[in-house]
Each structure stands twice: as C-alpha cells, then as structure tokens.
C-alpha atoms as a PDB file:
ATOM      1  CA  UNK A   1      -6.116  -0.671 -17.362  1.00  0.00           C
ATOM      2  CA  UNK A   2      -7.621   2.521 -17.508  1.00  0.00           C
ATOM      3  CA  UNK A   3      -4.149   4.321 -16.744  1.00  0.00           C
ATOM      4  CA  UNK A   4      -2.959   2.615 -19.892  1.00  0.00           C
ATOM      5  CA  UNK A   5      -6.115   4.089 -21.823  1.00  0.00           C
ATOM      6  CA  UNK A   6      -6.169   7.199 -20.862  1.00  0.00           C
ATOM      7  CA  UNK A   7      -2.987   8.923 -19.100  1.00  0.00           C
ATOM      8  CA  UNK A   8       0.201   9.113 -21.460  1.00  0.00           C
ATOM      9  CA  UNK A   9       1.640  11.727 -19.140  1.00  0.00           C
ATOM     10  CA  UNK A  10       5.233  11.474 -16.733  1.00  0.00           C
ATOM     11  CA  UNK A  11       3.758  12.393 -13.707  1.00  0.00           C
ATOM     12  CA  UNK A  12       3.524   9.559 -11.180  1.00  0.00           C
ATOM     13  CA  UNK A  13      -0.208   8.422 -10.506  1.00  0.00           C
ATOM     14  CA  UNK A  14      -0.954   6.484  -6.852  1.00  0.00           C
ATOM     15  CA  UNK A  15      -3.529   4.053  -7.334  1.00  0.00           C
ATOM     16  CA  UNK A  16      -4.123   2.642  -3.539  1.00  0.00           C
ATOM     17  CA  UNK A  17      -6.337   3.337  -1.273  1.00  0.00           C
ATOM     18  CA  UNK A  18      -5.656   6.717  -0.231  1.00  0.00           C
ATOM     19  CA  UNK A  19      -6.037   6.331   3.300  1.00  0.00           C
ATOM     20  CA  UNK A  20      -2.946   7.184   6.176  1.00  0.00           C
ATOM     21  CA  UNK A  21      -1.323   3.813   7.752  1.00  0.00           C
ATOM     22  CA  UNK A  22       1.324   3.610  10.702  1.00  0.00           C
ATOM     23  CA  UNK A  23       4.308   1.715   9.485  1.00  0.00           C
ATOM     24  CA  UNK A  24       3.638  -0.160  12.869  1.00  0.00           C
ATOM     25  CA  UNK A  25      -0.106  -0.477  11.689  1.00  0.00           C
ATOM     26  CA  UNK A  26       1.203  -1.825   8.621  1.00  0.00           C
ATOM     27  CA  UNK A  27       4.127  -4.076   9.967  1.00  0.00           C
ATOM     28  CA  UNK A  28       1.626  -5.777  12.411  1.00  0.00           C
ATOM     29  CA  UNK A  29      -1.167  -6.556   9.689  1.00  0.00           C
ATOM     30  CA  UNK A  30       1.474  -8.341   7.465  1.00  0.00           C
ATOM     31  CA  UNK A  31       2.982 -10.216  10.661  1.00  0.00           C
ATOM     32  CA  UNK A  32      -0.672 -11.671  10.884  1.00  0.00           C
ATOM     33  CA  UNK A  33      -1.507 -12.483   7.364  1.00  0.00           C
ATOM     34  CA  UNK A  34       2.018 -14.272   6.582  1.00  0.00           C
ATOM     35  CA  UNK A  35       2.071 -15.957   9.993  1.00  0.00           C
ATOM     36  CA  UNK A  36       5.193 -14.738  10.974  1.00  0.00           C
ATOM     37  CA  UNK A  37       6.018 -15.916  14.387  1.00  0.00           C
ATOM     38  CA  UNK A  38       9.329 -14.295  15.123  1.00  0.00           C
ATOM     39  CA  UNK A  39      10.489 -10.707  16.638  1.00  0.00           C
ATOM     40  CA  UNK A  40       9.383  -7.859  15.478  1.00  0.00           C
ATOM     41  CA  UNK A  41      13.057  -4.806  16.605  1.00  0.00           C
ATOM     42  CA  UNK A  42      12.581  -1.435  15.788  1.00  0.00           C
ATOM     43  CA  UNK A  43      15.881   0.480  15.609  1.00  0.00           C
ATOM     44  CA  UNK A  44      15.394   3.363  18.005  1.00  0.00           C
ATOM     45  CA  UNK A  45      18.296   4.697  17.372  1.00  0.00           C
ATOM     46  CA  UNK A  46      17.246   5.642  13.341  1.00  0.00           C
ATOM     47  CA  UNK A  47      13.727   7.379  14.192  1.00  0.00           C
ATOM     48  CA  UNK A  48      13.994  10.133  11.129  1.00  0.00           C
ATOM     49  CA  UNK A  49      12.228   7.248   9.096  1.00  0.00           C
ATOM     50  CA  UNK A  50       8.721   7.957   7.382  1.00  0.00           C
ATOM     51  CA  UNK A  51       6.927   6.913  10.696  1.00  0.00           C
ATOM     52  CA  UNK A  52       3.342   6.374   8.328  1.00  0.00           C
ATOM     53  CA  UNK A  53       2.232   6.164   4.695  1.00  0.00           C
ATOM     54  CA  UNK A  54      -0.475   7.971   2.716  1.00  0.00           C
ATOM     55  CA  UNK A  55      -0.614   8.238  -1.011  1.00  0.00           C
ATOM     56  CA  UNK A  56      -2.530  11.025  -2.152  1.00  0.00           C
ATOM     57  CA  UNK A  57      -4.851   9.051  -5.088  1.00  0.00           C
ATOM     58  CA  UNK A  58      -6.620  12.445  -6.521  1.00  0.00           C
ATOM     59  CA  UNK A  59      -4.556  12.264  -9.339  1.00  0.00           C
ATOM     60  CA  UNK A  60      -6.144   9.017 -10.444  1.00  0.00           C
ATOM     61  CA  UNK A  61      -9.560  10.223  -9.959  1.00  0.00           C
ATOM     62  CA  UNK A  62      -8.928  13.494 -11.522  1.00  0.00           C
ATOM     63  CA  UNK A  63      -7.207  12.209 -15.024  1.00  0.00           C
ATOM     64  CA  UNK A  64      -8.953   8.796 -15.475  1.00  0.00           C
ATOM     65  CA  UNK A  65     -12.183   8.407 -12.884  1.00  0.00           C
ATOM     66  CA  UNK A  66     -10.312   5.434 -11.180  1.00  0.00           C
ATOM     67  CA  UNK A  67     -11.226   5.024  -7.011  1.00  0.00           C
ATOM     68  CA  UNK A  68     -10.150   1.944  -5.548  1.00  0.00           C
ATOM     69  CA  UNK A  69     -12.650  -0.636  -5.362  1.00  0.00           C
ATOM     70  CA  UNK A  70     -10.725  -3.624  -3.417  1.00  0.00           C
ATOM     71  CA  UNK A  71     -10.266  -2.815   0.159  1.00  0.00           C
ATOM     72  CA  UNK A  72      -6.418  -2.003   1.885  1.00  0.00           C
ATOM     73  CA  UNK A  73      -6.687  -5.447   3.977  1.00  0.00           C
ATOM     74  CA  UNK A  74      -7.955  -7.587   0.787  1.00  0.00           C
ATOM     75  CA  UNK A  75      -5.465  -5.815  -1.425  1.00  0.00           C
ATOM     76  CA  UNK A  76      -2.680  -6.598   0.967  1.00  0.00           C
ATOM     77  CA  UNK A  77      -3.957 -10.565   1.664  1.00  0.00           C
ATOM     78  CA  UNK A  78      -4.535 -11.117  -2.125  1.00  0.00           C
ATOM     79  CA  UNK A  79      -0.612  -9.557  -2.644  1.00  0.00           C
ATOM     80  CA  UNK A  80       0.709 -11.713   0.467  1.00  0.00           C
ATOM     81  CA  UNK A  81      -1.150 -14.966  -1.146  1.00  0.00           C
ATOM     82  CA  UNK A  82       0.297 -14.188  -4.741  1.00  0.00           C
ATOM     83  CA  UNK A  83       3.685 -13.563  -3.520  1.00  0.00           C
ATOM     84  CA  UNK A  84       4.047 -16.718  -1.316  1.00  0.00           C
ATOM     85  CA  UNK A  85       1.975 -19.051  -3.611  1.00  0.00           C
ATOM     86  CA  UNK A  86       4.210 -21.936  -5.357  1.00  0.00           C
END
C-alpha cells in the first residue's frame, strides 16, 4: 500500500526481506513446507545459473519507509498455503 501512496516512479522497488538465500537453501525449505516427497536433480551440466538470491530492499526504505515486517519463512508458508488452498 504504501508503494501505491507514495512512489509514482519506473524504477523497480524489491519489497522482501533483503537477506541472501542459496537456491538450494531455498529449494529445500519449499520441499518441506509443500510436502513434496519426490527427487530433488540438479543439472550439473548448466551451473552458470544464479546459484543464490538477494534483493537489495534500500530502495523501499529510502522512497517510502517500508522494512519488511513478516519474516522470509512465514512469507514463504503463508504464499505456499494461498497458492495450494482450494
């Protein structure tokens, strides 16, 4: 909401939780919220991919005073639950 307020610009603004997560890191959380029982391949043969994630969320701060509130984990269960609810 406050983006909507108060940024009109065309600059892209992250809004997560600015904090640096292995793809692996990030694979295996998923696997345990969504129950996922089956196997996990990595290609090893395509290794140029972005091997972790972090969003840089100073924009956000800087232009509109927003800091993430909900934690990554929560944020990531509460988008699993929404996304798989009927």
């Amino acid at each position: 909401m406050l983006a909507t307020e108060y940024y009109d610009g065309d600059k892209a603004v992250n809004i997560g939780a600015g904090f640096e997560i292995t793809i692996k890191d990030l694979v295996e959380k998923i696997v345990k919220l969504t129950g996922f029982a089956g196997e996990i391949r990595w290609d090893a043969t395509k290794p140029d991919g972005q091997p972790r994630r972090c969003l840089d969320t100073s924009r956000a701060k800087g232009l509109f005073d927003f800091e993430a509130t909900t934690s990554f984990d929560e944020g990531l269960k509460a988008t699993i639950d929404w996304y798989m609810a009927d």
